[in-house]
C-alpha atoms as a PDB file:
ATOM      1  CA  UNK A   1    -174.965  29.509 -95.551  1.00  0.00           C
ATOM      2  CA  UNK A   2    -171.239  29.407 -94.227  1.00  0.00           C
ATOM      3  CA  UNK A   3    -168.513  31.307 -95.717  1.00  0.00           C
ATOM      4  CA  UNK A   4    -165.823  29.932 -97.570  1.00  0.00           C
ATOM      5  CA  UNK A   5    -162.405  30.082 -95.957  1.00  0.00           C
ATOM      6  CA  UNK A   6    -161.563  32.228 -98.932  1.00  0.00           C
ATOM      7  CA  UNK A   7    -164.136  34.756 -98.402  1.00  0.00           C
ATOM      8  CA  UNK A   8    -163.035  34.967 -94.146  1.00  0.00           C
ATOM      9  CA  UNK A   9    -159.342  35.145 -95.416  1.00  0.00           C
ATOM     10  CA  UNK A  10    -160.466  38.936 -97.265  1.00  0.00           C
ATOM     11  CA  UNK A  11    -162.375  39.562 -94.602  1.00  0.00           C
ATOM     12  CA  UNK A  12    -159.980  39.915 -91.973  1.00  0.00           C
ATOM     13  CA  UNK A  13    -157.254  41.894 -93.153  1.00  0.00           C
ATOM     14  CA  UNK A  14    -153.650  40.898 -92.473  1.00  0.00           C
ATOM     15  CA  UNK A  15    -152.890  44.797 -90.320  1.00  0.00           C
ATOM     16  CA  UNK A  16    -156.047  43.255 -87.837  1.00  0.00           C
ATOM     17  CA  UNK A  17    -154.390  39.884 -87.441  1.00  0.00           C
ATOM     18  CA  UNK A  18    -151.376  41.835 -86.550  1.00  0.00           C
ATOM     19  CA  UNK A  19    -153.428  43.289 -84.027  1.00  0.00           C
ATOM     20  CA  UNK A  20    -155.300  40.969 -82.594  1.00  0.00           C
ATOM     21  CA  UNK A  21    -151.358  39.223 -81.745  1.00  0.00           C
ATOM     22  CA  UNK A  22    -150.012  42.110 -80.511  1.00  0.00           C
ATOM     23  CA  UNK A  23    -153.133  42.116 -78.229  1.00  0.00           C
ATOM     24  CA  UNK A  24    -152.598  38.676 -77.280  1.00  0.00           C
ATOM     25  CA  UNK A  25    -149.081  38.801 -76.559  1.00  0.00           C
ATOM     26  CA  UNK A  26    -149.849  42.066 -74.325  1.00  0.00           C
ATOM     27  CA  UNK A  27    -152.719  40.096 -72.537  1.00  0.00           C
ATOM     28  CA  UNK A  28    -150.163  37.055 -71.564  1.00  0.00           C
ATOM     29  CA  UNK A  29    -147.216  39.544 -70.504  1.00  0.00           C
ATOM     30  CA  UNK A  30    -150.042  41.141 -67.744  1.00  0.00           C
ATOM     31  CA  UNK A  31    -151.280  38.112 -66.721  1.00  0.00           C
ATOM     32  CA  UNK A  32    -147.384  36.314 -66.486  1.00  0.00           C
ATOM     33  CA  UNK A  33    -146.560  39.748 -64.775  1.00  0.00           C
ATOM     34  CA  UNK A  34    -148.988  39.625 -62.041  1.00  0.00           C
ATOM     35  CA  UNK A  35    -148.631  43.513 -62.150  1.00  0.00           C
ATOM     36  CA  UNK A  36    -150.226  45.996 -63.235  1.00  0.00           C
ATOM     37  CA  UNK A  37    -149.146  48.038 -65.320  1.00  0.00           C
ATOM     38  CA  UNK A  38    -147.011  44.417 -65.865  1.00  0.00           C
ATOM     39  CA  UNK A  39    -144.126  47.202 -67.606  1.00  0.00           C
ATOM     40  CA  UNK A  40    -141.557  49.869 -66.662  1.00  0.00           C
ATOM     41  CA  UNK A  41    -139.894  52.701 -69.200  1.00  0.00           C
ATOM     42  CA  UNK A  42    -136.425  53.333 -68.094  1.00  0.00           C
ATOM     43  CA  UNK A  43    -135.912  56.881 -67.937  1.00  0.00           C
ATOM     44  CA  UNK A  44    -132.288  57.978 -66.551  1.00  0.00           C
ATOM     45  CA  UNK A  45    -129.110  55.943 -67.543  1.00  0.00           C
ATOM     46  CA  UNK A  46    -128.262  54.378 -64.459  1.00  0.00           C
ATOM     47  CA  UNK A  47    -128.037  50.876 -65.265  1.00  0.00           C
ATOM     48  CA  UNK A  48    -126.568  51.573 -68.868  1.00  0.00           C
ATOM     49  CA  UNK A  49    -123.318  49.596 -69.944  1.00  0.00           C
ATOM     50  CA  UNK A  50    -121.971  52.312 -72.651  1.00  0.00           C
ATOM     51  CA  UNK A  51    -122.823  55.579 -74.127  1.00  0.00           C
ATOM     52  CA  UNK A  52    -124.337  52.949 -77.505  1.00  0.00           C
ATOM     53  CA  UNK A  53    -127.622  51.192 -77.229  1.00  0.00           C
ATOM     54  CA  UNK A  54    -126.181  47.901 -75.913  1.00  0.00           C
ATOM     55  CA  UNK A  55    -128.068  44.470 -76.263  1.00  0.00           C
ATOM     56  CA  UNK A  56    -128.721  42.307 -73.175  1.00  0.00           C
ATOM     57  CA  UNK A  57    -128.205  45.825 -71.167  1.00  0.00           C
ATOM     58  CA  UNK A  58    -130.789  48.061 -69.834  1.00  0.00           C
ATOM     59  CA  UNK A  59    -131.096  51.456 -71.605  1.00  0.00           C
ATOM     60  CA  UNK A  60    -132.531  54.794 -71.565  1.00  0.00           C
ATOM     61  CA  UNK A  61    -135.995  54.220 -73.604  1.00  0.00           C
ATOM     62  CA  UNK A  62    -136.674  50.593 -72.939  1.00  0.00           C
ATOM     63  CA  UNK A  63    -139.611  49.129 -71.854  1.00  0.00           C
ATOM     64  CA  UNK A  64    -138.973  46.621 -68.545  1.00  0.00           C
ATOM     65  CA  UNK A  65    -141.454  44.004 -67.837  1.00  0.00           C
ATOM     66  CA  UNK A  66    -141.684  43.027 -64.048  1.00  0.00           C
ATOM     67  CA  UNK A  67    -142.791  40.014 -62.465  1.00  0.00           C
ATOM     68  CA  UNK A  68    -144.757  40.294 -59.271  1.00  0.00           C
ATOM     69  CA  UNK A  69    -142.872  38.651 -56.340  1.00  0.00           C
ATOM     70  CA  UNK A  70    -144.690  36.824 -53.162  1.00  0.00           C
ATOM     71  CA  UNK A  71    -141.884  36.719 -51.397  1.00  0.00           C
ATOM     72  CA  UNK A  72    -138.694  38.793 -52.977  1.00  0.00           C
ATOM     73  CA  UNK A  73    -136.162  37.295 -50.478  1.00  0.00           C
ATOM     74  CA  UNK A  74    -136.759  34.010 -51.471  1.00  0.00           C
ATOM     75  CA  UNK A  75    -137.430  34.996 -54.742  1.00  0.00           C
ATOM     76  CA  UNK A  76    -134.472  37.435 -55.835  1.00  0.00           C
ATOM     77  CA  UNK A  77    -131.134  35.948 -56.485  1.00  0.00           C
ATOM     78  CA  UNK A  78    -128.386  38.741 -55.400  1.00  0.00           C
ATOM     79  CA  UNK A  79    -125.580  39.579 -56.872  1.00  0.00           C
ATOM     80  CA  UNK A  80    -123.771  37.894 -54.466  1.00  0.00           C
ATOM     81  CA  UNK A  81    -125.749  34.988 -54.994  1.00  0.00           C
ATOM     82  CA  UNK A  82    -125.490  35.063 -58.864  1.00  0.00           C
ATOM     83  CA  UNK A  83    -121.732  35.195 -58.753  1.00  0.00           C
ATOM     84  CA  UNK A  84    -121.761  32.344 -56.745  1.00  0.00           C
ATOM     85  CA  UNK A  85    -123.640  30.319 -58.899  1.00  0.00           C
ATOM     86  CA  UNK A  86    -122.936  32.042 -62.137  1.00  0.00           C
ATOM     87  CA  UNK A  87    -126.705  33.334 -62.457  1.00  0.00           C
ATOM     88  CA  UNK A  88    -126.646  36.657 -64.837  1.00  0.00           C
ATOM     89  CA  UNK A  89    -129.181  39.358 -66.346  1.00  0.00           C
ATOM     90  CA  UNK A  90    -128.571  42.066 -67.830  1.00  0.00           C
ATOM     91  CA  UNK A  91    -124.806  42.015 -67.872  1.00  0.00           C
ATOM     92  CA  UNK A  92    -124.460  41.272 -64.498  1.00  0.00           C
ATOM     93  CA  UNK A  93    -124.805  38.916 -61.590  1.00  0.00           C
ATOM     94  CA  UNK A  94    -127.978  38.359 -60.074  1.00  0.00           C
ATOM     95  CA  UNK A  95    -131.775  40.077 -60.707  1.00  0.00           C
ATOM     96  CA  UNK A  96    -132.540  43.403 -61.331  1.00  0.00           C
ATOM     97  CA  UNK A  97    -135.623  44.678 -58.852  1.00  0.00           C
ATOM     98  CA  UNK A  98    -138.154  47.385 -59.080  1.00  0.00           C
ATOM     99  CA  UNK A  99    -138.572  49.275 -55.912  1.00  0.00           C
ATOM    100  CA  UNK A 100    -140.763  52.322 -54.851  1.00  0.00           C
ATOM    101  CA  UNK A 101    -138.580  54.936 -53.216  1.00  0.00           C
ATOM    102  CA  UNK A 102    -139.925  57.118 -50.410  1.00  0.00           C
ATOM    103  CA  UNK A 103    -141.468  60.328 -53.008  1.00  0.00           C
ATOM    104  CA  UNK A 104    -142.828  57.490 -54.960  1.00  0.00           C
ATOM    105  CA  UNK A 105    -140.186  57.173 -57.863  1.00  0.00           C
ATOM    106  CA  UNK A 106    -139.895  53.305 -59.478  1.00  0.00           C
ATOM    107  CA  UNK A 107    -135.716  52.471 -59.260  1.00  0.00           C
ATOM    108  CA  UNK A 108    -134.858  49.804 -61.396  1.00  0.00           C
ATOM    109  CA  UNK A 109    -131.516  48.491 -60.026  1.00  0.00           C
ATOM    110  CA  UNK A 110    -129.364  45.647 -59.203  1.00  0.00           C
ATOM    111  CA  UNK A 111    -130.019  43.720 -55.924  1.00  0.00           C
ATOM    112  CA  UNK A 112    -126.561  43.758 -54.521  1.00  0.00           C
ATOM    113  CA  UNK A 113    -127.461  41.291 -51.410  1.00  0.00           C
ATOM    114  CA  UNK A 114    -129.643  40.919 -48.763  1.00  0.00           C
ATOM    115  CA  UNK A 115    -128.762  42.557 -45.358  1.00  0.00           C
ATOM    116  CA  UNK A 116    -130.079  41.543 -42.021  1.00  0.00           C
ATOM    117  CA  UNK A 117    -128.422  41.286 -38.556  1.00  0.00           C
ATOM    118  CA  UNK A 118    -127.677  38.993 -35.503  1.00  0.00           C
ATOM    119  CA  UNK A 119    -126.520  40.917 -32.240  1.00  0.00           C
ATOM    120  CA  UNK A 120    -125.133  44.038 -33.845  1.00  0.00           C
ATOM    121  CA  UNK A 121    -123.381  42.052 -36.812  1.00  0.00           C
ATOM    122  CA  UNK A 122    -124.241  42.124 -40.924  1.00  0.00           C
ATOM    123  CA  UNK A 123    -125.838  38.459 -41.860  1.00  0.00           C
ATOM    124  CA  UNK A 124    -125.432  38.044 -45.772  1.00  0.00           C
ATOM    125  CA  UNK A 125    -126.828  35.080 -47.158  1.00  0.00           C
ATOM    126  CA  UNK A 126    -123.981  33.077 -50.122  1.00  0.00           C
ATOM    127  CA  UNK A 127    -121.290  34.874 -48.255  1.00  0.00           C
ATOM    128  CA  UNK A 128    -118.466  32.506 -47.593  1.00  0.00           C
ATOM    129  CA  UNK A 129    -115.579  33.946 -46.648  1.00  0.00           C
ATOM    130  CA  UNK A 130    -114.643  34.645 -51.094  1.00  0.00           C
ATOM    131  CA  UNK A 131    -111.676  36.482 -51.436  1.00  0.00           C
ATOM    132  CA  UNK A 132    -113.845  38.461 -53.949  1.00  0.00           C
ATOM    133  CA  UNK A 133    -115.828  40.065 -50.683  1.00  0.00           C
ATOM    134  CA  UNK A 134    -115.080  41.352 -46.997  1.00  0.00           C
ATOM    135  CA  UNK A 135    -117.904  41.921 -44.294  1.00  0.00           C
ATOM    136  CA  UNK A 136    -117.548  43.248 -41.483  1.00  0.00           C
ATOM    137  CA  UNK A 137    -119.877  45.256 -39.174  1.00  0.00           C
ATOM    138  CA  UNK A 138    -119.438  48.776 -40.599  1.00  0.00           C
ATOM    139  CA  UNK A 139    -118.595  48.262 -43.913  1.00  0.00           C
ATOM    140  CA  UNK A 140    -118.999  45.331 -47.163  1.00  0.00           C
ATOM    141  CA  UNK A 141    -116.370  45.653 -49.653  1.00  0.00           C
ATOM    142  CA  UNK A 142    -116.642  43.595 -52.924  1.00  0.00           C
ATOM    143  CA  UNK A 143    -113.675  43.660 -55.263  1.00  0.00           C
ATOM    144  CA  UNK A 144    -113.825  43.266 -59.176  1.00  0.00           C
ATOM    145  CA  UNK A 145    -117.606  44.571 -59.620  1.00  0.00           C
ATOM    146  CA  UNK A 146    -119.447  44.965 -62.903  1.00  0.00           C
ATOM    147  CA  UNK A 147    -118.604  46.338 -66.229  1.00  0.00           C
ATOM    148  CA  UNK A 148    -116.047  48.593 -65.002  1.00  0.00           C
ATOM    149  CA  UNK A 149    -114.444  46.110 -62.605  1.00  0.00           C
ATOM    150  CA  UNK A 150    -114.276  48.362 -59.938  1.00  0.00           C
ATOM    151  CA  UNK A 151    -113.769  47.537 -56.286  1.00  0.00           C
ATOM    152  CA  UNK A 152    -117.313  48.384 -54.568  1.00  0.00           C
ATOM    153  CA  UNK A 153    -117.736  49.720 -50.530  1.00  0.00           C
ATOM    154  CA  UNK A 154    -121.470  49.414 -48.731  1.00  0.00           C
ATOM    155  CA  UNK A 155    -121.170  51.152 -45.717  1.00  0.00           C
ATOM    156  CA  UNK A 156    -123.513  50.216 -43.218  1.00  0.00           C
ATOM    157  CA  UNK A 157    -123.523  52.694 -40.004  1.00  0.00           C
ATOM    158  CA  UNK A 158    -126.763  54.254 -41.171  1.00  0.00           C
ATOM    159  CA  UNK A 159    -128.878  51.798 -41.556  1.00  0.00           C
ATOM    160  CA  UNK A 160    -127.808  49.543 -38.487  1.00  0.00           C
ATOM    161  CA  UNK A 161    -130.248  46.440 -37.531  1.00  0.00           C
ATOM    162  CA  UNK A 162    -132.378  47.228 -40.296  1.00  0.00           C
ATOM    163  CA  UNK A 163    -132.937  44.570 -43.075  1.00  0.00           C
ATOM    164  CA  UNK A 164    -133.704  44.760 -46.880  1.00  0.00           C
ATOM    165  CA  UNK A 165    -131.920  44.843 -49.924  1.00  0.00           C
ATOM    166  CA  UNK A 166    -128.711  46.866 -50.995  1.00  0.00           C
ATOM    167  CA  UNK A 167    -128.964  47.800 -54.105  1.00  0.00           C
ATOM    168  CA  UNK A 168    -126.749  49.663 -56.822  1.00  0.00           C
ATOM    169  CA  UNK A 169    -127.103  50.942 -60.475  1.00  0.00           C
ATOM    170  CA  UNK A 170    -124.555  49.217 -62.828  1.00  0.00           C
ATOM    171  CA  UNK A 171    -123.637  52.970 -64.335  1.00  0.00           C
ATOM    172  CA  UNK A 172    -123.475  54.772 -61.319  1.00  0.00           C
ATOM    173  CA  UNK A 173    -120.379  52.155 -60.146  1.00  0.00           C
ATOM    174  CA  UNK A 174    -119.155  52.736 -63.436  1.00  0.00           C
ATOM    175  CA  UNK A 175    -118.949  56.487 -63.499  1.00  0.00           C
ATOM    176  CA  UNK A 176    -120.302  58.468 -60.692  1.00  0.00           C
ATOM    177  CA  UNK A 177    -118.996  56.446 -57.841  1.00  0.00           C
ATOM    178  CA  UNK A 178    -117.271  58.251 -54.771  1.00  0.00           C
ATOM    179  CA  UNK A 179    -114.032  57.017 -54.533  1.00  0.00           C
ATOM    180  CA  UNK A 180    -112.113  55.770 -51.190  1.00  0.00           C
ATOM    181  CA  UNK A 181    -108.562  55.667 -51.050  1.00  0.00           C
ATOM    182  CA  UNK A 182    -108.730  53.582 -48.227  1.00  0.00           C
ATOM    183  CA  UNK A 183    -110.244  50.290 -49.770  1.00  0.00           C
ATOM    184  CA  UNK A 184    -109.145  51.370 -53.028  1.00  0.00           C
ATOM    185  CA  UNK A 185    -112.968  51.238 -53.579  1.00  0.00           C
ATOM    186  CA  UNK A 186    -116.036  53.386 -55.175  1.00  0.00           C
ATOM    187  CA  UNK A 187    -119.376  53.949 -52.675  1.00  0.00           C
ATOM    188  CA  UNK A 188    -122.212  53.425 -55.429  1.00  0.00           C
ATOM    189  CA  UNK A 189    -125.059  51.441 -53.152  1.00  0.00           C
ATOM    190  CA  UNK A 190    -128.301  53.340 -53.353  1.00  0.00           C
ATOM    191  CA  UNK A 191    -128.120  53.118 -49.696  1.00  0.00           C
ATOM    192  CA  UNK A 192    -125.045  55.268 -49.626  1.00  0.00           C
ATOM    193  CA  UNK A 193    -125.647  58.199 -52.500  1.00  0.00           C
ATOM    194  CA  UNK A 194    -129.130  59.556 -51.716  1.00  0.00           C
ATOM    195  CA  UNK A 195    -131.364  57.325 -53.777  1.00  0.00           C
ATOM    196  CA  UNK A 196    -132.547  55.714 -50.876  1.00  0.00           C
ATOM    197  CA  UNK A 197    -131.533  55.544 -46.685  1.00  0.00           C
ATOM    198  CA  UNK A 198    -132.321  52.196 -45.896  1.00  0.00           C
ATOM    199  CA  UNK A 199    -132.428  48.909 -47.179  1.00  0.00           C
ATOM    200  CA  UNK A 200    -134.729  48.168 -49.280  1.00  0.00           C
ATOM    201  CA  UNK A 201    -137.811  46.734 -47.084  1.00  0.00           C
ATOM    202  CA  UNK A 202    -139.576  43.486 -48.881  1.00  0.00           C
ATOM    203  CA  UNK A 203    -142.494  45.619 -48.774  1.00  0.00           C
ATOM    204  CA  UNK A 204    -141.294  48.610 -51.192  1.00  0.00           C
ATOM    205  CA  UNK A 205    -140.051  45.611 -53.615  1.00  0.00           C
ATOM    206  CA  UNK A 206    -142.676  46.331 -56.849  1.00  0.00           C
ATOM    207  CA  UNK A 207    -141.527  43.329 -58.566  1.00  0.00           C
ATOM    208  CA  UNK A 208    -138.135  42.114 -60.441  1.00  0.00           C
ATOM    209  CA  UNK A 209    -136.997  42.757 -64.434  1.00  0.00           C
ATOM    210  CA  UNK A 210    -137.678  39.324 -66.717  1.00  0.00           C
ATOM    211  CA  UNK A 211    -137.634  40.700 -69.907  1.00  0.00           C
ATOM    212  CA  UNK A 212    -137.352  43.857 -71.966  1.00  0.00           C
ATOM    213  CA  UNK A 213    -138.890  45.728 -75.083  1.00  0.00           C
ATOM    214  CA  UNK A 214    -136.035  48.198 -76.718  1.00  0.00           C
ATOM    215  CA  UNK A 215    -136.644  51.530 -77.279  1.00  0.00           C
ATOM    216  CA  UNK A 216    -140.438  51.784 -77.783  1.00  0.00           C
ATOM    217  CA  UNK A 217    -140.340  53.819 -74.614  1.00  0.00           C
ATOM    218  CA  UNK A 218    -138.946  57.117 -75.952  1.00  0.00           C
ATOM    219  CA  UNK A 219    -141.947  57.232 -77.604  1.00  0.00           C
ATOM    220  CA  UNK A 220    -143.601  57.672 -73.901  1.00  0.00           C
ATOM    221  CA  UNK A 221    -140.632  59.796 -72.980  1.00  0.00           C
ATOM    222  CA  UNK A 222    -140.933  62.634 -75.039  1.00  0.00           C
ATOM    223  CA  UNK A 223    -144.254  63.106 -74.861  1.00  0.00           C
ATOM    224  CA  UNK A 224    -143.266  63.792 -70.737  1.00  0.00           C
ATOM    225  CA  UNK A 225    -140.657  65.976 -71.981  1.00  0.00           C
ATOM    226  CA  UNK A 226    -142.846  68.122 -73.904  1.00  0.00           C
ATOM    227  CA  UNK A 227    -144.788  68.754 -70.495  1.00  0.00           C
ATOM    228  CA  UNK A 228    -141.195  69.083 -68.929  1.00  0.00           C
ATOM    229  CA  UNK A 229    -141.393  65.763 -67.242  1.00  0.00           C
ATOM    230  CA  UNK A 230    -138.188  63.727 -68.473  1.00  0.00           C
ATOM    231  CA  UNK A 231    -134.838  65.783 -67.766  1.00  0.00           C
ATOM    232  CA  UNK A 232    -132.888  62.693 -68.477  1.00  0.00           C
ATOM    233  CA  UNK A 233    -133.168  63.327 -71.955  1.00  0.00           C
ATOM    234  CA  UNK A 234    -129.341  64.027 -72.964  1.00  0.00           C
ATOM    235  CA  UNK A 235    -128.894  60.491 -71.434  1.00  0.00           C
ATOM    236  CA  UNK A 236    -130.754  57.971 -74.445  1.00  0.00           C
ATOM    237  CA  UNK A 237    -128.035  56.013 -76.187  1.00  0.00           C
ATOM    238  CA  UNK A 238    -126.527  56.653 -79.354  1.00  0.00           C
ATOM    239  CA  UNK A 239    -128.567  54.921 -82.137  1.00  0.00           C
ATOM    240  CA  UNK A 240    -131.544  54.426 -79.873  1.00  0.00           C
ATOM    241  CA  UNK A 241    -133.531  56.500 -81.968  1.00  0.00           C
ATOM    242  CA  UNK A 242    -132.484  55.255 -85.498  1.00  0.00           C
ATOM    243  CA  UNK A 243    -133.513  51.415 -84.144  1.00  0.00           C
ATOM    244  CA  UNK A 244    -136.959  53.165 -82.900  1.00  0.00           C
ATOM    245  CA  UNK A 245    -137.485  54.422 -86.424  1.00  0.00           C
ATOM    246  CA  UNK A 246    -136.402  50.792 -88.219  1.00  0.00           C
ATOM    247  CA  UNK A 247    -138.558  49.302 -85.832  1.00  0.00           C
ATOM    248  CA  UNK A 248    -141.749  51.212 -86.389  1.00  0.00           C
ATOM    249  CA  UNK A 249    -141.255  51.482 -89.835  1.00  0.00           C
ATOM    250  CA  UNK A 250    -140.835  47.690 -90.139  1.00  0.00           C
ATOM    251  CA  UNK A 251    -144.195  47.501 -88.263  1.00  0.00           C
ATOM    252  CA  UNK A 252    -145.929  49.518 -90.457  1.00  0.00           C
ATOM    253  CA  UNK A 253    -144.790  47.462 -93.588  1.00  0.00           C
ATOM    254  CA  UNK A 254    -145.930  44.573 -91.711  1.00  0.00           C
ATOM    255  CA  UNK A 255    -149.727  46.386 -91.378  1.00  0.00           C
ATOM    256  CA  UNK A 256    -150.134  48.072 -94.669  1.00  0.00           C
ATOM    257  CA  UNK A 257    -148.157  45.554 -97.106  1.00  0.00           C
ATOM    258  CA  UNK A 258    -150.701  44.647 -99.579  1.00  0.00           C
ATOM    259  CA  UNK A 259    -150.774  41.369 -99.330  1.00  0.00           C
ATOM    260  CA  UNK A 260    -153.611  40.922-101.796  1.00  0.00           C
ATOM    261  CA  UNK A 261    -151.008  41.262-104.707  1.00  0.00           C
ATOM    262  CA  UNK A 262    -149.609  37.816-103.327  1.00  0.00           C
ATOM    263  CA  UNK A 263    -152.420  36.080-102.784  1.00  0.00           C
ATOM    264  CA  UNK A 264    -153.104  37.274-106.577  1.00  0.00           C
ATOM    265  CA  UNK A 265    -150.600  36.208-107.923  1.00  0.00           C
ATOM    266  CA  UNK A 266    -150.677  32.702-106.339  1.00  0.00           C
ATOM    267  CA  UNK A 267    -153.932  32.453-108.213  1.00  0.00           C
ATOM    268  CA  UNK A 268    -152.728  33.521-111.836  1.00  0.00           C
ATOM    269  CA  UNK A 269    -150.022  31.004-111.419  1.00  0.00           C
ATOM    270  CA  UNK A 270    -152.683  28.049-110.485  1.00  0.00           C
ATOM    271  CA  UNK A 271    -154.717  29.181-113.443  1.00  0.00           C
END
């Protein structure tokens, strides 16, 4: 004897339908991802547009999802490349990338462009001669760059004939830039401050950022603080934490809303 539809319906409760979606939707992001873990928590403000949790931005808490690349300099689009062709994520031009630096740390920053060299002198693919950008062989300037529209120097002396990508987080143009009176310009590139001292090789390139999940990752976070882990703490957003708590409390609503008082109720009027 089957059961009636009726009968599955109270079986299966509405908080493990929930579930089982939330599983599915986790299974396709891993297998879309090609990586595993397929998802990043951003854990310093480096690519942050504003002291406020800003949408369409990446911030302190959220959860990145990366796509596996099989070849990242066909695959990336640049900066240089997005202003080009007006190709934007996350507030800027051109993809965001995931790279391992050399202790092992994931950076999540902007690919700036792609650097390789012919006979001592800096090849950049998209660059035209704009009178946005100036190459030469010891230096790339690019004028008018991200949310703070400030003029941006690469300089390229220490990492001659090697090849990769320059890369730079939006925030640390913004506000911790070194500033050069000379080009009227702020040295920001990974490649220049410390994060990193080369290009970024294909081969360090984790993945690139195609989509986000807001501040679920504080949840992670804190628990690293509490084993002294995450000293980036002071840097979360304002009102990251208040949308954590809507969000979680929404979920739980959505779980343990008894929806058998509906479903009643539907009844009594039918009757």
């Amino acid at each position: 004897m089957f059961a009636s539809s009726d009968a599955l319906k109270r079986k299966i409760s509405p908080a493990t339908i929930i579930l089982l979606i939330m599983l599915l939707i986790a299974a396709g992001i891993t297998v879309y991802s090609g990586e595993l873990p397929p998802a990043s928590v951003v854990e310093s403000d480096s690519m942050e547009h504003s002291s406020n949790w800003t949408y369409g931005t990446i911030n302190v808490g959220d959860t990145v999802i990366v796509k596996k690349l099989a070849n990242p300099v066909n695959e990336v689009i640049t900066y240089v490349q997005g202003r080009q062709i007006n190709f934007s994520t996350y507030g800027d031009f051109g993809n965001v990338i995931l790279y391992s630096d050399p202790s092992g740390f994931t950076v999540i920053h902007r690919a700036m462009f792609y650097l390789s060299w012919s006979h001592g002198h800096p090849l950049i693919p998209y660059y035209t001669n704009q009178s946005w950008m100036k190459v030469t062989s010891s230096y790339v300037l690019i004028k008018d760059v991200g949310y703070s529209h400030r003029n941006l120097v690469v300089y390229l002396s220490n990492f001659k004939n090697e090849s990769g990508f320059i890369t730079m987080g939006d925030h640390n143009l913004a506000t911790v830039g070194l500033y050069n009176s000379a080009f009227n310009a702020y040295e920001a590139a990974d490649q220049n401050v410390g994060i990193i001292g080369h290009p970024v090789y294909s081969s360090e390139v984790i993945g690139k950022a195609v989509g986000q999940i807001p501040w679920f990752g504080l949840i992670k976070l804190n628990l690293m603080r509490l084993e002294g882990q995450w000293p980036y703490y002071n840097e979360v957003p304002n009102h990251s934490y208040e949308y954590l708590a809507a969000s979680m409390a929404g979920m739980l609503v959505a779980i343990f809303f008894p929806y058998s008082i509906l479903s009643g109720n539907k009844r009594k009027r039918k009757s």
